[in-house]
N, C-alpha and C. Protein backbone atom coordinates (compact mmCIF):
# COMPACT_ATOMS: atom_id res chain seq x y z
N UNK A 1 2.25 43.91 42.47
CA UNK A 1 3.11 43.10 43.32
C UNK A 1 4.36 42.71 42.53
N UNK A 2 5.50 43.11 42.69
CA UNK A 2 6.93 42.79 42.66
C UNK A 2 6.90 41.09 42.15
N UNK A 3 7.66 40.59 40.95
CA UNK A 3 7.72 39.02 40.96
C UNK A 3 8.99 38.62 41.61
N UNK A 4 9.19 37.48 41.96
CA UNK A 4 10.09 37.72 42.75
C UNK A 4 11.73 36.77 41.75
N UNK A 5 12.48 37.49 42.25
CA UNK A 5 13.93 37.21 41.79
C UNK A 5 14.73 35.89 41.68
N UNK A 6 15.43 35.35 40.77
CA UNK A 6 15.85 34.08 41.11
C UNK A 6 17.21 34.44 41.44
N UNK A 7 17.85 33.88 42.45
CA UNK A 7 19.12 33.86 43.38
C UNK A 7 20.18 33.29 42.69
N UNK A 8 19.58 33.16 41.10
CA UNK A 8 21.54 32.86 40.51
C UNK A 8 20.97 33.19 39.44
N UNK A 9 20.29 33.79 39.05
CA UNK A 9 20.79 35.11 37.78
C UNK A 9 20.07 36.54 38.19
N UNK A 10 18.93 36.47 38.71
CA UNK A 10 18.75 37.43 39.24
C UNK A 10 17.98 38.14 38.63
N UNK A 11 17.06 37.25 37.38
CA UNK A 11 16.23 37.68 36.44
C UNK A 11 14.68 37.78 37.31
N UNK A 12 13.32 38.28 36.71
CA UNK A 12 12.49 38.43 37.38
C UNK A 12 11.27 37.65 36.75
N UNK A 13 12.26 37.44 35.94
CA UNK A 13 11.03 36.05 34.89
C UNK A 13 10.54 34.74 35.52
N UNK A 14 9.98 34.56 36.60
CA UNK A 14 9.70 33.52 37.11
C UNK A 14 8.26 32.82 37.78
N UNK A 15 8.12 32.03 38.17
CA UNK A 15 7.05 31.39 37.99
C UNK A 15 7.26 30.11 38.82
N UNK A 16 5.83 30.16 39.61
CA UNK A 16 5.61 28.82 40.61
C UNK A 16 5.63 27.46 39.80
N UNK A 17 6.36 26.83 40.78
CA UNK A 17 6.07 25.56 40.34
C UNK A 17 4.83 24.43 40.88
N UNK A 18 4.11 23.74 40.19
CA UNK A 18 2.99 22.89 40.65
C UNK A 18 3.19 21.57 40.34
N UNK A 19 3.77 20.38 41.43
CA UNK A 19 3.59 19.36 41.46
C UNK A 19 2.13 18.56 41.75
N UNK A 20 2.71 17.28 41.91
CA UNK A 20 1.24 16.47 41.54
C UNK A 20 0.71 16.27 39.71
N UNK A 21 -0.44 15.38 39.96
CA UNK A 21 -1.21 15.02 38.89
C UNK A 21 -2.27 16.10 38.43
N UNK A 22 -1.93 17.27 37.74
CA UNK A 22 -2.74 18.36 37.80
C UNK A 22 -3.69 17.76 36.57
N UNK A 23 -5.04 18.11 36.76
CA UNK A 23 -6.04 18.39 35.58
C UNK A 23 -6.01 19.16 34.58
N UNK A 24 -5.37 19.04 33.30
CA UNK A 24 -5.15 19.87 32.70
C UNK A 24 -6.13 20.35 32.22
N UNK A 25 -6.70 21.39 32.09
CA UNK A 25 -7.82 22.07 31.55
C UNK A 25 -7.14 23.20 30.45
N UNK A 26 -7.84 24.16 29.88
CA UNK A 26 -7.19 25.37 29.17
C UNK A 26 -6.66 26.46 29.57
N UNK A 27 -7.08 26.92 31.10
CA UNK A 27 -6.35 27.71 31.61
C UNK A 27 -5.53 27.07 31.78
N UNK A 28 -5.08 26.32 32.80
CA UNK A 28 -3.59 25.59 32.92
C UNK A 28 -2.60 26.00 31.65
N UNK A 29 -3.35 24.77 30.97
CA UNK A 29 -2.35 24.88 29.91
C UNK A 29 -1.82 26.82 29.17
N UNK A 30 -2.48 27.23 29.47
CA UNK A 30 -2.31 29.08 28.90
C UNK A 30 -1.13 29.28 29.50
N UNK A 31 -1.27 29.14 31.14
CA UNK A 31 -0.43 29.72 32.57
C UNK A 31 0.65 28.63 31.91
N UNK A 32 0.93 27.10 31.86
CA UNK A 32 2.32 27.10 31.56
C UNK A 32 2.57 27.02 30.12
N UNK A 33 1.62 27.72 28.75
CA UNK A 33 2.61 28.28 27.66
C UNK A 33 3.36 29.45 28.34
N UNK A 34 2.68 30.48 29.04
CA UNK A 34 2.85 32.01 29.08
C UNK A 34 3.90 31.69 30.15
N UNK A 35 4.46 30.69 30.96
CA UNK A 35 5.51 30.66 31.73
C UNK A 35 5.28 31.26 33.40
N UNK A 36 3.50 30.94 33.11
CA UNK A 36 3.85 31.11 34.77
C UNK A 36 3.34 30.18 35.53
N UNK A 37 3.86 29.07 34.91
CA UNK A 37 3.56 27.90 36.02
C UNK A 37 4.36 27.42 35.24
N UNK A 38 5.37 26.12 36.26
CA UNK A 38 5.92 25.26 35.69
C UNK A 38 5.77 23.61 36.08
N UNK A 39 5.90 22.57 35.77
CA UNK A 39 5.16 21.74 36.41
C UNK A 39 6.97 20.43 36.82
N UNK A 40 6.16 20.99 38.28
CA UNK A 40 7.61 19.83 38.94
C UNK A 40 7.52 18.53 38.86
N UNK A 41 6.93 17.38 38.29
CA UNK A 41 6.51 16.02 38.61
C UNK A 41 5.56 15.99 39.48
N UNK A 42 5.53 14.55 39.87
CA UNK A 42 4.16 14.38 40.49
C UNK A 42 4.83 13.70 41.68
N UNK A 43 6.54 13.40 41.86
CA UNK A 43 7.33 13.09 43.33
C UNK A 43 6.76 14.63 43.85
N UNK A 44 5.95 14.03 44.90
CA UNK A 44 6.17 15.51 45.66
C UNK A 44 7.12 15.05 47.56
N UNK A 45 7.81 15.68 47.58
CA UNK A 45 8.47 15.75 48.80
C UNK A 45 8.75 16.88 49.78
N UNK A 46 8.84 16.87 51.28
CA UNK A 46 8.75 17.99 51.96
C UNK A 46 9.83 18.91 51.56
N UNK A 47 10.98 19.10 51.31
CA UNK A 47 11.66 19.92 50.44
C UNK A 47 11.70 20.43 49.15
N UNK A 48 10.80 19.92 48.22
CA UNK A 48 11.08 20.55 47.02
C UNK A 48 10.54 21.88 46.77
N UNK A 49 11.67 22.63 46.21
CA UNK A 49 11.34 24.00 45.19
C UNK A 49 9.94 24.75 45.03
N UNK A 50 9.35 25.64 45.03
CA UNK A 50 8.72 26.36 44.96
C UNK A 50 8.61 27.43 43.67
N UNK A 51 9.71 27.90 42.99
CA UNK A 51 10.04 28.69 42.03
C UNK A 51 10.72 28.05 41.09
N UNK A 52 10.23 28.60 39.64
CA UNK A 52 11.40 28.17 38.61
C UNK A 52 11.53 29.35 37.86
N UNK A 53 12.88 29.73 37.83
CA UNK A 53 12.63 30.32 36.59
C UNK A 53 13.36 30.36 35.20
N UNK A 54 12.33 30.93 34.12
CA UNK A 54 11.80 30.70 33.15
C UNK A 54 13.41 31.28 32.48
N UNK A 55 14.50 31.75 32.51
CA UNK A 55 15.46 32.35 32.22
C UNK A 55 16.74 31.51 32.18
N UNK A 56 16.99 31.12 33.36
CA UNK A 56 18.48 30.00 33.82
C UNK A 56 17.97 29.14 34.07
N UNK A 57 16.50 28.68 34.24
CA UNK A 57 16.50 26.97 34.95
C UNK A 57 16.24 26.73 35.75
N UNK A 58 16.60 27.26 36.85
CA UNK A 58 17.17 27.15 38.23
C UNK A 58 15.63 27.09 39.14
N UNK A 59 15.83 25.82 40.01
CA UNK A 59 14.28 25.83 40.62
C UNK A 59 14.78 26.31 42.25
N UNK A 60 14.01 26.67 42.60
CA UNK A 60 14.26 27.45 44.05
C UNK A 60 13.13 27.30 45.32
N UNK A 61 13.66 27.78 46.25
CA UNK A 61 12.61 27.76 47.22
C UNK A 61 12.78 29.27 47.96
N UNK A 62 11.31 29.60 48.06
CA UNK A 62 11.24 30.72 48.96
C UNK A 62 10.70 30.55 50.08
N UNK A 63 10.25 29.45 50.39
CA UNK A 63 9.61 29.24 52.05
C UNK A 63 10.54 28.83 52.75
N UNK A 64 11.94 28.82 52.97
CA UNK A 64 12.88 28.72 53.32
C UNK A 64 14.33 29.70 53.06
N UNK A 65 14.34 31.06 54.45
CA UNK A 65 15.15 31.54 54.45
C UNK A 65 16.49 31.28 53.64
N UNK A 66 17.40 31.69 52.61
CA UNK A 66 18.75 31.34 52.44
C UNK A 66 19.71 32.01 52.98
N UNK A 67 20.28 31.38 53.41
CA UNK A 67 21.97 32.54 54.26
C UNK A 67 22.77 33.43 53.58
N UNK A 68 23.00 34.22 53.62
CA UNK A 68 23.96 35.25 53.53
C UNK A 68 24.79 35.22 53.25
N UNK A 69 25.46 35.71 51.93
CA UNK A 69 27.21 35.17 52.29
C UNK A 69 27.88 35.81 53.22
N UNK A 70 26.87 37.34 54.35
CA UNK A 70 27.84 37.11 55.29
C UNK A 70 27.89 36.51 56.72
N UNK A 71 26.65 35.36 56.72
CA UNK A 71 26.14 34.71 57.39
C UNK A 71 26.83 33.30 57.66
N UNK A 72 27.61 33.03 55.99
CA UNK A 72 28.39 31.56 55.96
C UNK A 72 29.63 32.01 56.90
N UNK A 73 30.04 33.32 57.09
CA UNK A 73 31.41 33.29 57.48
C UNK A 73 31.26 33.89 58.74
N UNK A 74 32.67 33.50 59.61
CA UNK A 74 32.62 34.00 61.17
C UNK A 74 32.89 35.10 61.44
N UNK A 75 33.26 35.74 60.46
CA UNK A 75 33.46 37.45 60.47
C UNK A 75 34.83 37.96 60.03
């Protein structure tokens, strides 16, 4: 399965993010040395991010379509 891309660099290094009060156990902790989990706080709100990635920073969401740049314009 394809990982999926972050939308401002465009690297493929990325990794879910998991809010809340997680239990840290030793897997956990493995998944976010090895960078594939990242941990958002424990504010959880109906908009936040879904993706981070591990390259630029940049936290993202994929359960929410993003527009197009040729979607912003009227043609």
């Amino acid at each position: 399965m394809p990982r999926i891309k972050c939308p401002n660099c465009k690297s493929s290094n990325t990794c879910r993010i998991l809010y809340g009060l997680p239990a840290m156990d030793d897997k956990l902790e493995a998944e976010a040395n090895a960078g594939r989990v990242h941990f958002g706080g424990c504010v959880v709100s109906f908009d936040d991010p879904n993706r981070h990635c591990n390259d630029c920073g940049t936290d993202f969401d994929t359960k929410t379509p993003r527009p197009t740049d040729e979607a912003l314009h009227d043609g």
